[in-house]
Protein backbone atom coordinates (compact mmCIF):
# COMPACT_ATOMS: atom_id res chain seq x y z
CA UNK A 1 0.26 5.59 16.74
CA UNK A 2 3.74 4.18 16.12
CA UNK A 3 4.95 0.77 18.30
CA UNK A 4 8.25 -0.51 17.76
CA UNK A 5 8.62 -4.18 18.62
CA UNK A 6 11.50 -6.40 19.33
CA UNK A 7 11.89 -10.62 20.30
CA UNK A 8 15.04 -11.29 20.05
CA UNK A 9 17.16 -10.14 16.88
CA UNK A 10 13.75 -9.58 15.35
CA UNK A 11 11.92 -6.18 15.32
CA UNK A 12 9.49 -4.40 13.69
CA UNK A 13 7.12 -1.32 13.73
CA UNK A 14 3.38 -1.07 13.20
CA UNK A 15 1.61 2.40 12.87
CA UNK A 16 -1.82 3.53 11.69
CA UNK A 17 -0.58 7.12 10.96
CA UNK A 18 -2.29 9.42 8.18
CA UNK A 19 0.16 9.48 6.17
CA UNK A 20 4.17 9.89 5.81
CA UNK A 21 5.12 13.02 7.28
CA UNK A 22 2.65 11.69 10.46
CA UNK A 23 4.36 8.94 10.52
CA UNK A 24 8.50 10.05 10.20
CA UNK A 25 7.25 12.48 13.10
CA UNK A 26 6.17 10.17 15.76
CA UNK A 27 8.62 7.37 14.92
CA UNK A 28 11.68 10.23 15.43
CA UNK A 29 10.42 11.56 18.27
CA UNK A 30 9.77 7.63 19.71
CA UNK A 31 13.63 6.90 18.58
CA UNK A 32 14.94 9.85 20.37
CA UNK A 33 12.64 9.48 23.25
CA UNK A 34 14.20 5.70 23.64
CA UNK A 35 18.08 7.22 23.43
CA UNK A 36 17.17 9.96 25.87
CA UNK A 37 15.55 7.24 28.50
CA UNK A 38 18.69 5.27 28.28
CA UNK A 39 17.33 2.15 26.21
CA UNK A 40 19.60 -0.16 24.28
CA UNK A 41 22.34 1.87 25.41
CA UNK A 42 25.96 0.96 23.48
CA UNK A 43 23.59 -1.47 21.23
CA UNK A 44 22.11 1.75 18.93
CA UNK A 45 24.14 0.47 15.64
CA UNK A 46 21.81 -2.84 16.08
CA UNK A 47 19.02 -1.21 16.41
CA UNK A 48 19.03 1.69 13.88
CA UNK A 49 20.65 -1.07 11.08
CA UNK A 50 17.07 -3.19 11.95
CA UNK A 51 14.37 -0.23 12.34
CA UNK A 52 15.49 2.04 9.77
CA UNK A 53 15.12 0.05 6.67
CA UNK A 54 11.51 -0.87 8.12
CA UNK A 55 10.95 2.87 8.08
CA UNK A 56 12.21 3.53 4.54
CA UNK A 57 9.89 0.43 3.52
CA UNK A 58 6.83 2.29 5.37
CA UNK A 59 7.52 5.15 3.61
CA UNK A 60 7.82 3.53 0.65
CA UNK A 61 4.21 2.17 0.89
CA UNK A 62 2.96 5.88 1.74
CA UNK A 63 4.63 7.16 -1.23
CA UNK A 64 2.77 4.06 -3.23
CA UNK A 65 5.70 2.23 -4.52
CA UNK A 66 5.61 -1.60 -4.12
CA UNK A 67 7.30 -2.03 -0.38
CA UNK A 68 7.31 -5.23 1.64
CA UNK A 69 4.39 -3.92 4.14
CA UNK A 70 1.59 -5.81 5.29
CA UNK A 71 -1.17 -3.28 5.19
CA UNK A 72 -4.51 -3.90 7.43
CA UNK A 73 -5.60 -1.29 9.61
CA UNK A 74 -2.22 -0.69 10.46
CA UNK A 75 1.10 -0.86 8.59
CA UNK A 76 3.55 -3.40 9.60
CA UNK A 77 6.43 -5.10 8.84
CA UNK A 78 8.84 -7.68 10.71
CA UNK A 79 7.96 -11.43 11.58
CA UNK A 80 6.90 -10.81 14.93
CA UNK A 81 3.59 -11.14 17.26
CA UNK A 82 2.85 -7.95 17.78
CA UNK A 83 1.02 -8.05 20.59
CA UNK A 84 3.81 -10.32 22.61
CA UNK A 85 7.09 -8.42 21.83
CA UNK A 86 6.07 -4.42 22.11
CA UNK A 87 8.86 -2.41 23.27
CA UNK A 88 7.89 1.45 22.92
CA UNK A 89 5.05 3.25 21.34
CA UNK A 90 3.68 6.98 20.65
CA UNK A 91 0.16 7.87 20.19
CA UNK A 92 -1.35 10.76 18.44
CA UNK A 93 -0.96 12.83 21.40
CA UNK A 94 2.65 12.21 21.75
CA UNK A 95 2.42 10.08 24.80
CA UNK A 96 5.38 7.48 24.81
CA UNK A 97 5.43 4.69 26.61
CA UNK A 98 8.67 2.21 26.82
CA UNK A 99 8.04 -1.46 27.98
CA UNK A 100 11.70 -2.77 27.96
């Protein structure tokens, strides 16, 4: 599961996938699924500049080098609360879901 969060001009994105390729698939097909639904429409440049760098760092941690990830159960990163400021996720089934 992939869920992208947002509060403000902070975001982040948590996921407990397998490994990287798991993860790079879910988190593009969440991103697309987002454009396609019409979120953050004209504000993409924002968005991308914030999530993408998170997703290089995530993949960075998969790959083992030293990345700013919190690892638990779940990978995160992003000074957030996670569980207030959840804008779109993707389980292992592909089922999105959008909250914004």
């Amino acid at each position: 599961m992939i869920k992208l969060f947002k509060c403000g001009d902070n975001m982040g994105i948590s996921t407990d996938a397998q490994d990287e390729w798991e993860f790079l698939s879910q988190f593009s097909e969440l991103l697309s699924g987002l454009i396609n639904e019409g979120k953050y429409k004209n504000d993409w440049q924002f968005h991308l500049n914030s999530w993408l760098p998170q997703m290089i760092e995530i993949c960075c941690k998969y790959r083992g080098y030293k990345a700013n990830v919190q690892e638990s159960r779940i990978l995160s990163i992003g000074g957030f609360l996670p569980t207030e400021v959840e804008v779109a996720s993707i389980d292992d089934r592909h089922k999105m879901n959008f909250n914004s």
